[in-house]
N, C-alpha and C. Protein backbone atom coordinates (compact mmCIF):
# COMPACT_ATOMS: atom_id res chain seq x y z
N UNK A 1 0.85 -1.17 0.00
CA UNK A 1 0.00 0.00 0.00
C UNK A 1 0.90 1.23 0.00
N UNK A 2 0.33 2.05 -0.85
CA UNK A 2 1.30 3.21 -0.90
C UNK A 2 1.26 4.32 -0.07
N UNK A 3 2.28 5.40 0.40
CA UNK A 3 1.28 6.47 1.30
C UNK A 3 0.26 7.01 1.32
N UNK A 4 -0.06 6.90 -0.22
CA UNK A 4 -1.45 7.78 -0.39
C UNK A 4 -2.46 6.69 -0.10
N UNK A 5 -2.12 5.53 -0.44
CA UNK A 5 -2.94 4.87 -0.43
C UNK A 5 -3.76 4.57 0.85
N UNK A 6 -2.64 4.58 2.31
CA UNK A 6 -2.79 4.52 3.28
C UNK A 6 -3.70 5.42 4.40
N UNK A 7 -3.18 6.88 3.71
CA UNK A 7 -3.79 7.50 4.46
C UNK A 7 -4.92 7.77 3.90
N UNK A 8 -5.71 7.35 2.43
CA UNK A 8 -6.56 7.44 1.96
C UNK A 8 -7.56 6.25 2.88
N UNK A 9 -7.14 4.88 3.05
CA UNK A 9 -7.50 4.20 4.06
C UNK A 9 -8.21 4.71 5.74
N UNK A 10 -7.01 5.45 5.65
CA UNK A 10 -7.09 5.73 7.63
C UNK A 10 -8.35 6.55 7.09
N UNK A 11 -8.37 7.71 6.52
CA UNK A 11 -9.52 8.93 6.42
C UNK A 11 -10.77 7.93 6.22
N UNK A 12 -10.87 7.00 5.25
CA UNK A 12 -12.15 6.41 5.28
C UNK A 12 -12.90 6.05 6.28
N UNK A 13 -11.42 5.50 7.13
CA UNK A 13 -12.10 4.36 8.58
C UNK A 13 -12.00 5.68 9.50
N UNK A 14 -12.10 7.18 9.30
CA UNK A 14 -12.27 8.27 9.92
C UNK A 14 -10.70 8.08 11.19
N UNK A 15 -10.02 7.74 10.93
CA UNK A 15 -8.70 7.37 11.50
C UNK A 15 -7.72 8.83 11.80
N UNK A 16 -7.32 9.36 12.36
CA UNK A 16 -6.64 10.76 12.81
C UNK A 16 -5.29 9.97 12.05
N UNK A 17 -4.87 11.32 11.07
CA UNK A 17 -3.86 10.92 9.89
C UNK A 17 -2.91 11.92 10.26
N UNK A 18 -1.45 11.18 10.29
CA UNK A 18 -0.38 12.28 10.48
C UNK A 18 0.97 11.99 9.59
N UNK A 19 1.84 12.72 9.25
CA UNK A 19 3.14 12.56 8.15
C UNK A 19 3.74 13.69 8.73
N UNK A 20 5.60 12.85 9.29
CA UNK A 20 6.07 13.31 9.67
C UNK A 20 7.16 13.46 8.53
N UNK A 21 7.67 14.64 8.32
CA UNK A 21 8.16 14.91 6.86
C UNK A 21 9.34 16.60 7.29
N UNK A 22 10.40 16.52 6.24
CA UNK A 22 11.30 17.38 6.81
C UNK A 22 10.39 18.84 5.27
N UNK A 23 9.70 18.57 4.51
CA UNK A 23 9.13 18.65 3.39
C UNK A 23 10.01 18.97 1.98
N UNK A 24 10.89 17.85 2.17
CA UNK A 24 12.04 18.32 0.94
C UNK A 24 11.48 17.34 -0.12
N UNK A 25 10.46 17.44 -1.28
CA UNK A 25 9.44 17.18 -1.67
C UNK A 25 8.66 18.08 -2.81
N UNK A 26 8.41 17.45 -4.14
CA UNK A 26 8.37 18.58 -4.74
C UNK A 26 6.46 18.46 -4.74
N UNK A 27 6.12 19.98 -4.70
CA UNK A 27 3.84 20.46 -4.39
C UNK A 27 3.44 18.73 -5.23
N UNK A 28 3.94 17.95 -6.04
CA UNK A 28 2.75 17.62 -7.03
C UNK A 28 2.42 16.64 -5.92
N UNK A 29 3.67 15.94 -5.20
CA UNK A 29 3.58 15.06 -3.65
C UNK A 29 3.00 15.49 -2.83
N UNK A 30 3.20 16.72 -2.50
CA UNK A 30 1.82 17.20 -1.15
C UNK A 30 0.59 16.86 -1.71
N UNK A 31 0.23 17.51 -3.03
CA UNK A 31 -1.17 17.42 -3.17
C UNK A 31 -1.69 16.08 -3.09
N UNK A 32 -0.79 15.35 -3.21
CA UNK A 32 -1.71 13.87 -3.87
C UNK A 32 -2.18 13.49 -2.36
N UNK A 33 -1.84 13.69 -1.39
CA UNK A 33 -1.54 13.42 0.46
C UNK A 33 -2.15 14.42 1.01
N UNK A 34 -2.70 15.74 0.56
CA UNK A 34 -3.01 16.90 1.37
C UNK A 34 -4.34 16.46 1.46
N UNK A 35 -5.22 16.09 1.20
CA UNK A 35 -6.97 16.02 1.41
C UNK A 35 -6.94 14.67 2.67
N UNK A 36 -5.79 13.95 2.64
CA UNK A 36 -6.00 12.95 3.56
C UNK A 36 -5.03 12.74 4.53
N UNK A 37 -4.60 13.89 5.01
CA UNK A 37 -3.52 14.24 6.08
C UNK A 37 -4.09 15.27 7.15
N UNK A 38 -4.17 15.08 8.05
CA UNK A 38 -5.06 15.92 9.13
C UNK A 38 -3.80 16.64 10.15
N UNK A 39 -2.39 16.05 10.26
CA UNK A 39 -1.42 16.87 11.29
C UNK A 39 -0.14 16.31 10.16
N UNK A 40 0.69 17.83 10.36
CA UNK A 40 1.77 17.55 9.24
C UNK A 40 2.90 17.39 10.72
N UNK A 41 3.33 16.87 11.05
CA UNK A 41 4.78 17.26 11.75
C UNK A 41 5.93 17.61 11.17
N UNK A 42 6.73 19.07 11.46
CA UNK A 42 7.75 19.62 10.07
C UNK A 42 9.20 19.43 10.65
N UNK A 43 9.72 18.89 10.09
CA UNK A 43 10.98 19.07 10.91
C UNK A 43 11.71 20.01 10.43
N UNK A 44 12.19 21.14 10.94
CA UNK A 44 12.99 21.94 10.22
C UNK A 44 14.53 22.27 11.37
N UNK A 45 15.26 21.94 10.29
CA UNK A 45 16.76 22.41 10.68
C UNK A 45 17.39 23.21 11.17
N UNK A 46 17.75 24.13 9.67
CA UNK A 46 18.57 25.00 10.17
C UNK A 46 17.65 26.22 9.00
N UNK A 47 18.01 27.36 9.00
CA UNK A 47 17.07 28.10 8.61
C UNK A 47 17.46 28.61 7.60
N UNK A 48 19.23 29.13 7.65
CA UNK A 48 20.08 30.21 7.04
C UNK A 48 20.35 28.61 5.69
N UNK A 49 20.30 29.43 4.69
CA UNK A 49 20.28 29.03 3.25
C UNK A 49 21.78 28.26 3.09
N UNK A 50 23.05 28.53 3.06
CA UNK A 50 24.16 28.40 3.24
C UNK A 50 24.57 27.18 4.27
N UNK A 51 24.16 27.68 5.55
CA UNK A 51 24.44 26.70 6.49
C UNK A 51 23.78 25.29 6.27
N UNK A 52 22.36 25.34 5.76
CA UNK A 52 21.28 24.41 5.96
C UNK A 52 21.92 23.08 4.67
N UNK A 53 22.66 23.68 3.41
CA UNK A 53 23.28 23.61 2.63
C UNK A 53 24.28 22.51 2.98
N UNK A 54 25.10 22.79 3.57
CA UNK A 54 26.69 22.94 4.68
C UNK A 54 26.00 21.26 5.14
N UNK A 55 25.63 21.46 6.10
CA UNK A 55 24.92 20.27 6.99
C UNK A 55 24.18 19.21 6.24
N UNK A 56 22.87 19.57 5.55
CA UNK A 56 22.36 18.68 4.99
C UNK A 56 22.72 18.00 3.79
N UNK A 57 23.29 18.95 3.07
CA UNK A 57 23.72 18.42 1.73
C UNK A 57 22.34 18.71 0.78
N UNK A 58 21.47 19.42 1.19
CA UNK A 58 20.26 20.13 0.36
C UNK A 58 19.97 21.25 0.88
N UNK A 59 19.23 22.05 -0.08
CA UNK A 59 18.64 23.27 -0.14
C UNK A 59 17.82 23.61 0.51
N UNK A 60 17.12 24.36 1.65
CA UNK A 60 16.05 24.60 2.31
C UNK A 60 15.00 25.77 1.43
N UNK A 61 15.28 25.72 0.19
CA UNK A 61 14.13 26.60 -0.61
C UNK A 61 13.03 26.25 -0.94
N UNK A 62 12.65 24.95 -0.97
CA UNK A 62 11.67 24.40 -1.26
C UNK A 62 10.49 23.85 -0.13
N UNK A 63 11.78 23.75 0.85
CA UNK A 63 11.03 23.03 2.04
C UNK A 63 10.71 24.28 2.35
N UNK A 64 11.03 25.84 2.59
CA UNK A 64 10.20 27.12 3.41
C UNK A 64 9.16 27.33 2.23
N UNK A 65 9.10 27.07 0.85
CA UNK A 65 7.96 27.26 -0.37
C UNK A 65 6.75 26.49 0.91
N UNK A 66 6.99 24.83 0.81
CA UNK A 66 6.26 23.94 0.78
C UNK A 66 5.62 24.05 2.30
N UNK A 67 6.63 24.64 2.72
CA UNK A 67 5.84 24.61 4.71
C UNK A 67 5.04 26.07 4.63
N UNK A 68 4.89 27.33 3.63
CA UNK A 68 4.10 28.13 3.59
C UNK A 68 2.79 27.43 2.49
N UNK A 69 3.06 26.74 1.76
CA UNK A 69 2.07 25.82 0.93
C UNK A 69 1.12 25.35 1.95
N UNK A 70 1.46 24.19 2.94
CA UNK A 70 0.55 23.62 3.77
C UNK A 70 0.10 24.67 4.76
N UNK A 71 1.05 25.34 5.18
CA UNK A 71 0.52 26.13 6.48
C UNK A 71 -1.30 27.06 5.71
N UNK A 72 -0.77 27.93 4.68
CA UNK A 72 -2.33 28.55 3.62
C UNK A 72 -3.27 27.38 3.54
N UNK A 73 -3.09 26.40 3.82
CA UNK A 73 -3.90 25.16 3.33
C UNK A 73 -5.20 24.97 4.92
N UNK A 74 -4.63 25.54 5.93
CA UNK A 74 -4.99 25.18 7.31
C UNK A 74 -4.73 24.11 8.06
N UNK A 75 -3.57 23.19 7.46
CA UNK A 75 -3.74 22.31 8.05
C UNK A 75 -3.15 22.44 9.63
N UNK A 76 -3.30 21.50 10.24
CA UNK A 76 -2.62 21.50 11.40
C UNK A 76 -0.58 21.20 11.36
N UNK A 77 0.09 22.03 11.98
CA UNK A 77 1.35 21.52 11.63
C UNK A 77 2.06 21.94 13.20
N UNK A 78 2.31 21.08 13.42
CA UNK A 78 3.93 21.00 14.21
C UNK A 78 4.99 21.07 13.91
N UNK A 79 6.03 22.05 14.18
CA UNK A 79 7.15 21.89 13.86
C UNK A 79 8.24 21.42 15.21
N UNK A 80 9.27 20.71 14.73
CA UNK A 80 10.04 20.08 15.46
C UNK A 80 11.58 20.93 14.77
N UNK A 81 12.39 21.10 15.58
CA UNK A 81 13.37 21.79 15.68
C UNK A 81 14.65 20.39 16.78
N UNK A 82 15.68 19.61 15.70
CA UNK A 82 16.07 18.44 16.07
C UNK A 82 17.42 19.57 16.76
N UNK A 83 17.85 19.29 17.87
CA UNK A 83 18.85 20.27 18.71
C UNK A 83 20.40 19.57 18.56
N UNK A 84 21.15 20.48 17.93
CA UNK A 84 22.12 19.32 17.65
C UNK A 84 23.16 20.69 17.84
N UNK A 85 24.29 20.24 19.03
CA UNK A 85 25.10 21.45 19.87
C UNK A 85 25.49 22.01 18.68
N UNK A 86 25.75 23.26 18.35
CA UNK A 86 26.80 24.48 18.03
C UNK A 86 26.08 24.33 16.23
N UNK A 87 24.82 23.70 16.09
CA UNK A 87 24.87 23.70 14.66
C UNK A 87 23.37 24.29 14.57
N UNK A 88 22.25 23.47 14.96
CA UNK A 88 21.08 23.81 15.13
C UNK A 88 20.44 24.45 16.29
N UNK A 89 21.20 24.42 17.44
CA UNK A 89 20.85 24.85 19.08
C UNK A 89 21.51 26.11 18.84
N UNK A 90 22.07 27.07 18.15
CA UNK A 90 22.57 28.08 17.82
C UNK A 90 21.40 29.49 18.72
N UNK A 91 21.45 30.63 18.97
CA UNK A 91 20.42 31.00 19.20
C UNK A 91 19.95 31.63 17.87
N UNK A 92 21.03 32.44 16.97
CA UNK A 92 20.71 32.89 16.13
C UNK A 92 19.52 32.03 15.50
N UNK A 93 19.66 30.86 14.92
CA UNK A 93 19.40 29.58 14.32
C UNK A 93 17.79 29.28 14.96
N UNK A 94 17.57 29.72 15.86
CA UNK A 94 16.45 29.19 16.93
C UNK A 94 15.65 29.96 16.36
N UNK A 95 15.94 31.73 16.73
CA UNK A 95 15.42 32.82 16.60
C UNK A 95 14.57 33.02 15.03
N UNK A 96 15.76 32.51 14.18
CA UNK A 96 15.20 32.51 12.62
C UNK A 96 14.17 31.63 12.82
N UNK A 97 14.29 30.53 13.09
CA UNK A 97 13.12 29.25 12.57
C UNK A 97 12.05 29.86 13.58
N UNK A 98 12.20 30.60 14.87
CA UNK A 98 10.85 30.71 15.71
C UNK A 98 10.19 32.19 14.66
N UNK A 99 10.99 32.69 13.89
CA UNK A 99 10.40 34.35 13.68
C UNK A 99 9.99 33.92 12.30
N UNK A 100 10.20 32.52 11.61
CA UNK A 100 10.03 32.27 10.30
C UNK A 100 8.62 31.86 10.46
N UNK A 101 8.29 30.58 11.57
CA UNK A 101 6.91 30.11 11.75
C UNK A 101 5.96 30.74 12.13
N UNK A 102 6.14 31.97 13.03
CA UNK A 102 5.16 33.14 13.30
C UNK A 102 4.77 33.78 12.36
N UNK A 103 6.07 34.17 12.04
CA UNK A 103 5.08 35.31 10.61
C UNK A 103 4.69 34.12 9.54
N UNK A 104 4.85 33.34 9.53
CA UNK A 104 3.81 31.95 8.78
C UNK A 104 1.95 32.06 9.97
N UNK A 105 2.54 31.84 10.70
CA UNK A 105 1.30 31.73 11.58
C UNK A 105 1.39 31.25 13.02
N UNK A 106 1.33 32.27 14.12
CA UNK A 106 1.91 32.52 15.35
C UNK A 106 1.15 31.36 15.88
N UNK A 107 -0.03 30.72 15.70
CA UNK A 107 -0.73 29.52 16.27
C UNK A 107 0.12 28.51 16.02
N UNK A 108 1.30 27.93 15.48
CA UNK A 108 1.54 26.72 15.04
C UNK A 108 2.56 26.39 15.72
N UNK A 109 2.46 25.28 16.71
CA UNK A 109 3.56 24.83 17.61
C UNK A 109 4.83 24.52 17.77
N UNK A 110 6.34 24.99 17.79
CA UNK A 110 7.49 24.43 18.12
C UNK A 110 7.76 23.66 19.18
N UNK A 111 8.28 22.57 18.86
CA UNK A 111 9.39 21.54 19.71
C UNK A 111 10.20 21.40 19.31
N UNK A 112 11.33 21.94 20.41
CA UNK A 112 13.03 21.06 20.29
C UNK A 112 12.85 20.26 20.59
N UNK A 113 13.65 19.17 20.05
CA UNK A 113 13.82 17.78 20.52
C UNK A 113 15.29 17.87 20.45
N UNK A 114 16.20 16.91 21.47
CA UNK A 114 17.21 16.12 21.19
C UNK A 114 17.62 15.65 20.46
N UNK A 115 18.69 16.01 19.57
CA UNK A 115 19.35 14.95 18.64
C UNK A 115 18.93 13.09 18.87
N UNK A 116 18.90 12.45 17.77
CA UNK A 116 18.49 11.15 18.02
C UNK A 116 19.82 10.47 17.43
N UNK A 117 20.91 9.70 18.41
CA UNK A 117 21.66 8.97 17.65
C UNK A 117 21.48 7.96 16.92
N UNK A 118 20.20 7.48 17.21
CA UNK A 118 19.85 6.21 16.56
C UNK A 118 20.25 6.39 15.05
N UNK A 119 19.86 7.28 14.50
CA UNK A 119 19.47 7.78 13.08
C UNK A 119 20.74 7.03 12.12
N UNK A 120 21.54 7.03 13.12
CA UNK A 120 22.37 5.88 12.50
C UNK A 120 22.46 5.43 11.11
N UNK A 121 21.70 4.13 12.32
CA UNK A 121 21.54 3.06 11.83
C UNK A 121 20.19 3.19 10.30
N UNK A 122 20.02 4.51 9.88
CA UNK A 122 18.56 4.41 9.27
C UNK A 122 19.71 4.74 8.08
N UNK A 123 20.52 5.56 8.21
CA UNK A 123 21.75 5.99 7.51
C UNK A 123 22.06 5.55 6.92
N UNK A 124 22.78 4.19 7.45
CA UNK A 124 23.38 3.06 7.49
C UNK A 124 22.80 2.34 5.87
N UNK A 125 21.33 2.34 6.46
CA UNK A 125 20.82 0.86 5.33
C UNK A 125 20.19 1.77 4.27
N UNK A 126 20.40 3.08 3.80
CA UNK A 126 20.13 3.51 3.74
C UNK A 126 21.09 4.02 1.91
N UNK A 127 22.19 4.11 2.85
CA UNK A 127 23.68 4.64 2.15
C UNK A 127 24.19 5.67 1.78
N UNK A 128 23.40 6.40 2.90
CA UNK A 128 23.69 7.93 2.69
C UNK A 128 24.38 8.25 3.94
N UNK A 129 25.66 8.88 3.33
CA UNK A 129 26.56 9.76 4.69
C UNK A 129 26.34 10.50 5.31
N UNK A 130 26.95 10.40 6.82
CA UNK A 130 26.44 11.25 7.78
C UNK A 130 27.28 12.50 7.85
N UNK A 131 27.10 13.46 7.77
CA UNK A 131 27.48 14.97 7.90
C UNK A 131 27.99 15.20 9.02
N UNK A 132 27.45 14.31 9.86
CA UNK A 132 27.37 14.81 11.39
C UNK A 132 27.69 13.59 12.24
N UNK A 133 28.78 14.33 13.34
CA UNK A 133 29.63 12.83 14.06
C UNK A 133 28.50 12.84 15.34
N UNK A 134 27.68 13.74 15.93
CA UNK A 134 26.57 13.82 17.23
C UNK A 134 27.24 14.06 18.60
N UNK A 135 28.50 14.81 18.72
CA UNK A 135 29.07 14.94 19.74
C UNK A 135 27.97 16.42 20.22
């Protein structure tokens, strides 16, 4: 079953639908998922264009397009802010992503979370290099 397929599922059986997504993703993918997604959880990084670059090894232009895309949409969104010392826990870094989601829409929730070392291992089987040693 595919994602869409799935959460096309859950919405039928009236099922509370959520996709946790960093949204690096190009609109034609939201849409096909937006009528049957009820909470987006966003993970966002780092904010500054350059840095976000630096770290991830992608562009954050699409993902601030696509997180003002859903946010106009009404959906419900969480954003998660992953805290990782001297890179993302920055204050500057904080300040941008908290002053970016407000003037998006001051209702929509931030959480830091803790770096997750696990992520590893997702890495791992994955075969994509890690940027980042997690000290």
């Amino acid at each position: 079953m595919t994602g869409k397929n799935s959460a096309l599922f859950c919405k039928e059986k009236e099922i509370h639908t959520a996709i946790e997504t960093c949204l690096l993703c190009n609109r034609n993918d939201l849409d096909l998922v937006m009528d049957h997604i009820d909470l987006f959880i966003v993970d966002l990084k780092i904010y500054e264009a350059d840095r976000h670059k630096l770290y991830t090894g992608k562009s954050n232009k699409i993902i601030k397009e696509n997180f003002h895309y859903i946010a106009s949409s009404g959906k419900k969104i969480i954003v998660r802010v992953p805290l990782i010392k001297n890179i993302t826990d920055t204050d500057e870094n904080l300040n941008s992503i908290l002053k970016f989601v407000n003037e998006t829409n001051e209702d929509i929730t931030i959480e830091y979370v803790n770096f997750n070392p696990l992520m590893r291992n997702n890495y791992d089987k994955l075969g994509i290099p890690i940027l980042y040693n997690g000290h």
